[in-house]
C-alpha atoms as a PDB file:
ATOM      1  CA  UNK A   1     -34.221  -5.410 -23.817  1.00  0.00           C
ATOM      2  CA  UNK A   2     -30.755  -3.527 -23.768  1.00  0.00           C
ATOM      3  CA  UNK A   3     -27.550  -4.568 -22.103  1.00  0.00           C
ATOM      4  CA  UNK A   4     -27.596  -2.949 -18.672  1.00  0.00           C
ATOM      5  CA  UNK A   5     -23.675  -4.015 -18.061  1.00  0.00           C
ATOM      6  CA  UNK A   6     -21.104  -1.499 -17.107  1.00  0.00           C
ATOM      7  CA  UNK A   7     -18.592  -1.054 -19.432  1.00  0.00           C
ATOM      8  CA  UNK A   8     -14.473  -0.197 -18.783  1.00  0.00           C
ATOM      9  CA  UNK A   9     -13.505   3.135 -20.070  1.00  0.00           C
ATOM     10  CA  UNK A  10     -11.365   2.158 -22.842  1.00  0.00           C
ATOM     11  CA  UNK A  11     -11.430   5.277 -24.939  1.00  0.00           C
ATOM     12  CA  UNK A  12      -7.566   6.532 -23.478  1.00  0.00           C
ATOM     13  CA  UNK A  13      -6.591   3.898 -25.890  1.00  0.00           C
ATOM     14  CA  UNK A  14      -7.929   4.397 -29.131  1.00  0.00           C
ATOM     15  CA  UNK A  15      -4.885   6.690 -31.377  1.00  0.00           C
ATOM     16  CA  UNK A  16      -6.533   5.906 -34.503  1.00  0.00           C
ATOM     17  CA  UNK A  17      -9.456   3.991 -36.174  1.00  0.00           C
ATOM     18  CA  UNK A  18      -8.387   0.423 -36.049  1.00  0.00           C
ATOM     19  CA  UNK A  19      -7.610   0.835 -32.016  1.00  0.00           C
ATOM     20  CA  UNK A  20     -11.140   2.408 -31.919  1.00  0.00           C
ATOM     21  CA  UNK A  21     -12.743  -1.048 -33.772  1.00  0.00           C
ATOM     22  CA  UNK A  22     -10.226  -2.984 -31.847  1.00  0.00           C
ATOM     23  CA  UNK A  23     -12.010  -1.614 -28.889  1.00  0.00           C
ATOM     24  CA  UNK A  24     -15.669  -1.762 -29.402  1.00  0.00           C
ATOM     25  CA  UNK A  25     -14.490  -5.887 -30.382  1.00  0.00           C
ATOM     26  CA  UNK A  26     -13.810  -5.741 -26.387  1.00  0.00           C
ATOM     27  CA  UNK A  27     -16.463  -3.830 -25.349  1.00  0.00           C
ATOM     28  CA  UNK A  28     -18.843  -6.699 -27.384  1.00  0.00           C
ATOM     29  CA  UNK A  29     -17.027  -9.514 -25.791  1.00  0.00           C
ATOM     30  CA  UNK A  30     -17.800  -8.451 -22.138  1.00  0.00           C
ATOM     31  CA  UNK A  31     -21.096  -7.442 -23.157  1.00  0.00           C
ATOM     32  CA  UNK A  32     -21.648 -10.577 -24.162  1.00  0.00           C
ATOM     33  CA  UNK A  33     -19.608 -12.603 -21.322  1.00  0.00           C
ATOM     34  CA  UNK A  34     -22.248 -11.161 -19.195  1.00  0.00           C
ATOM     35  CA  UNK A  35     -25.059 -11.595 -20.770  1.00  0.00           C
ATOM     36  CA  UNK A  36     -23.896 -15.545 -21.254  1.00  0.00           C
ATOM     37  CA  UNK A  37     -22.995 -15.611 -17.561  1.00  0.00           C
ATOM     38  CA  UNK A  38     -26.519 -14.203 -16.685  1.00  0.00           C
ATOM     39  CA  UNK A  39     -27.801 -17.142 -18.432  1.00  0.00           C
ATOM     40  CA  UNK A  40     -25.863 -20.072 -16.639  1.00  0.00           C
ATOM     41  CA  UNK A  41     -26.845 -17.667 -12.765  1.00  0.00           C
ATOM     42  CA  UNK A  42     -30.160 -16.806 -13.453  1.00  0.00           C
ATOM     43  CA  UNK A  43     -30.800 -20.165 -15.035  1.00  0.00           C
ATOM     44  CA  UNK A  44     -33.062 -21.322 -11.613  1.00  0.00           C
ATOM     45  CA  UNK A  45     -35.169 -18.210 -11.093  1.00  0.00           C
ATOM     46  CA  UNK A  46     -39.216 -18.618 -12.253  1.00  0.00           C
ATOM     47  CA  UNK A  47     -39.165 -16.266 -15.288  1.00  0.00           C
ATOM     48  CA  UNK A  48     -35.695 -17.267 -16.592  1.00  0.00           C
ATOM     49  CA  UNK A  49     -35.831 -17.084 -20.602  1.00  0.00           C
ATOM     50  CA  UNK A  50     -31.771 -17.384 -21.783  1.00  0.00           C
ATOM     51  CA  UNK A  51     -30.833 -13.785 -23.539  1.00  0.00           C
ATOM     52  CA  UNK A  52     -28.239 -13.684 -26.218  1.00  0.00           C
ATOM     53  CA  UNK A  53     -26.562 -11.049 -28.464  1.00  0.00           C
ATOM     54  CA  UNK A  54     -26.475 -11.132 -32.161  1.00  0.00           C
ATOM     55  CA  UNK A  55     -22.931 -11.693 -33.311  1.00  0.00           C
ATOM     56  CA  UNK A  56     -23.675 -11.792 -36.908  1.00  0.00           C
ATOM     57  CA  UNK A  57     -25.298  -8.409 -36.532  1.00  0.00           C
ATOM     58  CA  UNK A  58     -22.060  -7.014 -34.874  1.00  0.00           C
ATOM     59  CA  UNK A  59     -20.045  -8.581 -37.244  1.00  0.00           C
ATOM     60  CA  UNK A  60     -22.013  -7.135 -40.578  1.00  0.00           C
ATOM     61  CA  UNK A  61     -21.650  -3.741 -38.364  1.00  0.00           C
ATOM     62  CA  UNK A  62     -17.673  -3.573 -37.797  1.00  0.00           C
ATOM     63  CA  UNK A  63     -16.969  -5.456 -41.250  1.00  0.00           C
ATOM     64  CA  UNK A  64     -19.254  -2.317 -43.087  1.00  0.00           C
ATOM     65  CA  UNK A  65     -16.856   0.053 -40.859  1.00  0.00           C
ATOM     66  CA  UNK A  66     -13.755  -1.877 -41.963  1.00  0.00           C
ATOM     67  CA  UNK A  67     -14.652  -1.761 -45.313  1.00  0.00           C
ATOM     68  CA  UNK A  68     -15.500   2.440 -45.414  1.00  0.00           C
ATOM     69  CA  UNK A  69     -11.943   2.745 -43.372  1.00  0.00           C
ATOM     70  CA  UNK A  70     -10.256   1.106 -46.097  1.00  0.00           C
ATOM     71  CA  UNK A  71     -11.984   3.247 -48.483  1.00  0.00           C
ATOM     72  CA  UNK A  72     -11.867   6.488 -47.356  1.00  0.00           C
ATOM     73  CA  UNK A  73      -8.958   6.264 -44.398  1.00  0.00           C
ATOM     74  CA  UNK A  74     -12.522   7.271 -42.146  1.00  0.00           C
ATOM     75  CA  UNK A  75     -14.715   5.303 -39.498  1.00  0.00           C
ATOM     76  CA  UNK A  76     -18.188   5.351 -39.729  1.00  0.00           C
ATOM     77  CA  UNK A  77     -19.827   3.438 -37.420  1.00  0.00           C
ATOM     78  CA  UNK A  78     -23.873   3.150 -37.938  1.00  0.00           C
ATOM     79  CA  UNK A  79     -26.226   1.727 -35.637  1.00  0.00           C
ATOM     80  CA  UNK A  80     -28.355  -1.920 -36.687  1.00  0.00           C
ATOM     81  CA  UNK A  81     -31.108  -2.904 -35.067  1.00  0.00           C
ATOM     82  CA  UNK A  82     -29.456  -4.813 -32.504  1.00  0.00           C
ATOM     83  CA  UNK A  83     -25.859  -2.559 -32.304  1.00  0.00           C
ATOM     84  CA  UNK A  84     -26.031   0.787 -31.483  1.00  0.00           C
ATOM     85  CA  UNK A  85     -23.331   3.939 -30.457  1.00  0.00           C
ATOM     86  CA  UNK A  86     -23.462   6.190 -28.196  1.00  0.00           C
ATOM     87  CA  UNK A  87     -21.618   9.537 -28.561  1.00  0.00           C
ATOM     88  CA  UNK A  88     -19.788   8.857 -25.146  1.00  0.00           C
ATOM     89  CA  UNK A  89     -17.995   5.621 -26.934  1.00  0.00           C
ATOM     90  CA  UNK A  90     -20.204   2.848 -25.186  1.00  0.00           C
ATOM     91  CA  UNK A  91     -21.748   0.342 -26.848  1.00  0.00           C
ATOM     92  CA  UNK A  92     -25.193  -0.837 -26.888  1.00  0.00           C
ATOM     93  CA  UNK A  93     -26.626  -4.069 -27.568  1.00  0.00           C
ATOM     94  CA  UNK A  94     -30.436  -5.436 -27.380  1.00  0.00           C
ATOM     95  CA  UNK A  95     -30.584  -8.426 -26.272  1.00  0.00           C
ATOM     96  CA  UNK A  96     -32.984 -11.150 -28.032  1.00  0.00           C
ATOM     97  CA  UNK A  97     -34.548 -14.203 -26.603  1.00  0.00           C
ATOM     98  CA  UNK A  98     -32.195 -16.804 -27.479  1.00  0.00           C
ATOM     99  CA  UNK A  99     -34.646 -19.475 -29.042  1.00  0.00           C
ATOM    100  CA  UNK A 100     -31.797 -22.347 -29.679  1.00  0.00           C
ATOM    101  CA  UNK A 101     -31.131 -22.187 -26.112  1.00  0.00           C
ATOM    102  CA  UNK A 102     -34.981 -21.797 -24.683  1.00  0.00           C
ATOM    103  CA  UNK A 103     -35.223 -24.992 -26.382  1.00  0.00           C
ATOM    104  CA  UNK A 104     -32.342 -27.274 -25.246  1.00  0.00           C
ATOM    105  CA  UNK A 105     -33.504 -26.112 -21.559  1.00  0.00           C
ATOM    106  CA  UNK A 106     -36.536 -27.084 -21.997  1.00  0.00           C
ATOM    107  CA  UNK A 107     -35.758 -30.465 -23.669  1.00  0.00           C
ATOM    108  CA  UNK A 108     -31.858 -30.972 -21.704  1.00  0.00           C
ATOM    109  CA  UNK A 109     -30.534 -29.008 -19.046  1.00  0.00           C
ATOM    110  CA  UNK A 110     -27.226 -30.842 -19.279  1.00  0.00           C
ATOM    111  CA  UNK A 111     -26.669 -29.605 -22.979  1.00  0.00           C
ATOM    112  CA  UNK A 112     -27.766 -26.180 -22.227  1.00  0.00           C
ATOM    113  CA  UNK A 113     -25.456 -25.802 -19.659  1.00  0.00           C
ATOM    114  CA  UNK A 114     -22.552 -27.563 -22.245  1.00  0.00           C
ATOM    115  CA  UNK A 115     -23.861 -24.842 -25.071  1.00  0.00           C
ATOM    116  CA  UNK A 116     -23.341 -21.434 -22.270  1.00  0.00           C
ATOM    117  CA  UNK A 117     -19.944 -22.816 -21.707  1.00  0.00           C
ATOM    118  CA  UNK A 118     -18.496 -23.395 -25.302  1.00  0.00           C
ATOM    119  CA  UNK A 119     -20.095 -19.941 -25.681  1.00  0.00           C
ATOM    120  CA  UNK A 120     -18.299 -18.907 -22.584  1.00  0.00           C
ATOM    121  CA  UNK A 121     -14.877 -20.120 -24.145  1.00  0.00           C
ATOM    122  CA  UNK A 122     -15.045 -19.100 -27.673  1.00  0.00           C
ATOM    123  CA  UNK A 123     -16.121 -15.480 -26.311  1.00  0.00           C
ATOM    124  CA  UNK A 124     -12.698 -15.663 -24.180  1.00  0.00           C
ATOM    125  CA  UNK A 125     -10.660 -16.389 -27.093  1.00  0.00           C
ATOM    126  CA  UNK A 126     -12.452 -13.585 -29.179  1.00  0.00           C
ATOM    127  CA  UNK A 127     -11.782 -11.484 -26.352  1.00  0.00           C
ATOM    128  CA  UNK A 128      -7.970 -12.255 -25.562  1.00  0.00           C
ATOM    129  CA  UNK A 129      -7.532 -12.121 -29.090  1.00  0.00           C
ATOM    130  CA  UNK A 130      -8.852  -8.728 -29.764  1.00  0.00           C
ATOM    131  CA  UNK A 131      -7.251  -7.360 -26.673  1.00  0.00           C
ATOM    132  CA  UNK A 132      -3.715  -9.003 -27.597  1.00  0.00           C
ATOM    133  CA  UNK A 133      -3.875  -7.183 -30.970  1.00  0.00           C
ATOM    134  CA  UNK A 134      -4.805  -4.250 -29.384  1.00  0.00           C
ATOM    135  CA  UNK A 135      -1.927  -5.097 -27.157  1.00  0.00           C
ATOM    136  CA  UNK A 136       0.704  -5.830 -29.727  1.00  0.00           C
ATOM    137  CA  UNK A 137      -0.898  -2.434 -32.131  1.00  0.00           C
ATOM    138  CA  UNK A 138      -0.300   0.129 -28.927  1.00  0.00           C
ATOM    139  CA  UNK A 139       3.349  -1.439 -28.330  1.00  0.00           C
ATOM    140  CA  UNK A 140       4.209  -1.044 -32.076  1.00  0.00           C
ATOM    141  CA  UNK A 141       2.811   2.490 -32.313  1.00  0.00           C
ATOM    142  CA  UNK A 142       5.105   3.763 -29.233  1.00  0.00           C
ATOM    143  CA  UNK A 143       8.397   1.922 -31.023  1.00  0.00           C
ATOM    144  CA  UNK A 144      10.433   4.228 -32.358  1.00  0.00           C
ATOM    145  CA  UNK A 145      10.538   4.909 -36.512  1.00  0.00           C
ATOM    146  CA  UNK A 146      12.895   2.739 -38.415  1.00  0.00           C
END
């Protein structure tokens, strides 16, 4: 199970390596708004089993790249088993059953559908935030030297 999700073409803004992890941040956030939305849609249909991505994973994968850029001034961005890069910039991410979720559907539809939306929101704030920085980092780079 891979994300299947069109991605935006991003890469016209990445100058430098912190715009580049900026930028995969936003790629993971729609990734996973869809993959969350799929879950609240598809919730009816027969076969229905709620999908998630690992954040942690991601998170272990841009905090190793942080830590080599701060290092070495260089990004190296390695593939987990859930987070993977594709020469062309894009992002992959396999999916995994999402257990905590199977369960409260099974056992409380009400509180499954309450757990998709907090995910829903705290996905939107990771993403405004990341794109904001990005934002405010592009802005600052075009200001003229002081």
């Amino acid at each position: 199970m891979t994300n299947d999700t069109e991605q935006m073409d991003l890469s016209s803004l990445i100058r430098d390596n912190i715009d580049d992890i900026l930028v995969k941040i936003i790629q993971f956030t729609h990734i996973r708004h869809d993959v969350i939305q799929k879950n609240i849609e598809d919730c009816h249909a027969e076969d229905f089993v709620p999908r998630r991505v690992d954040v942690e994973d991601f998170a272990k994968v841009i905090s190793i790249a942080l830590s080599e850029h701060q290092k070495s001034k260089r990004l190296v961005l390695c593939d987990s088993p859930t987070v993977s890069f594709k020469a062309d910039g894009r992002l992959n991410i396999k999916l995994k059953v999402d257990t905590a979720a199977l369960g409260l559907f099974d056992r409380d539809f009400d509180q499954y559908m309450r757990l998709q939306q907090k995910r829903l929101d705290e996905n939107m704030i990771n993403n405004r935030t990341a794109c904001a920085l990005l934002s405010h980092k592009l802005k600052f780079s075009r200001a003229p030297a002081r």
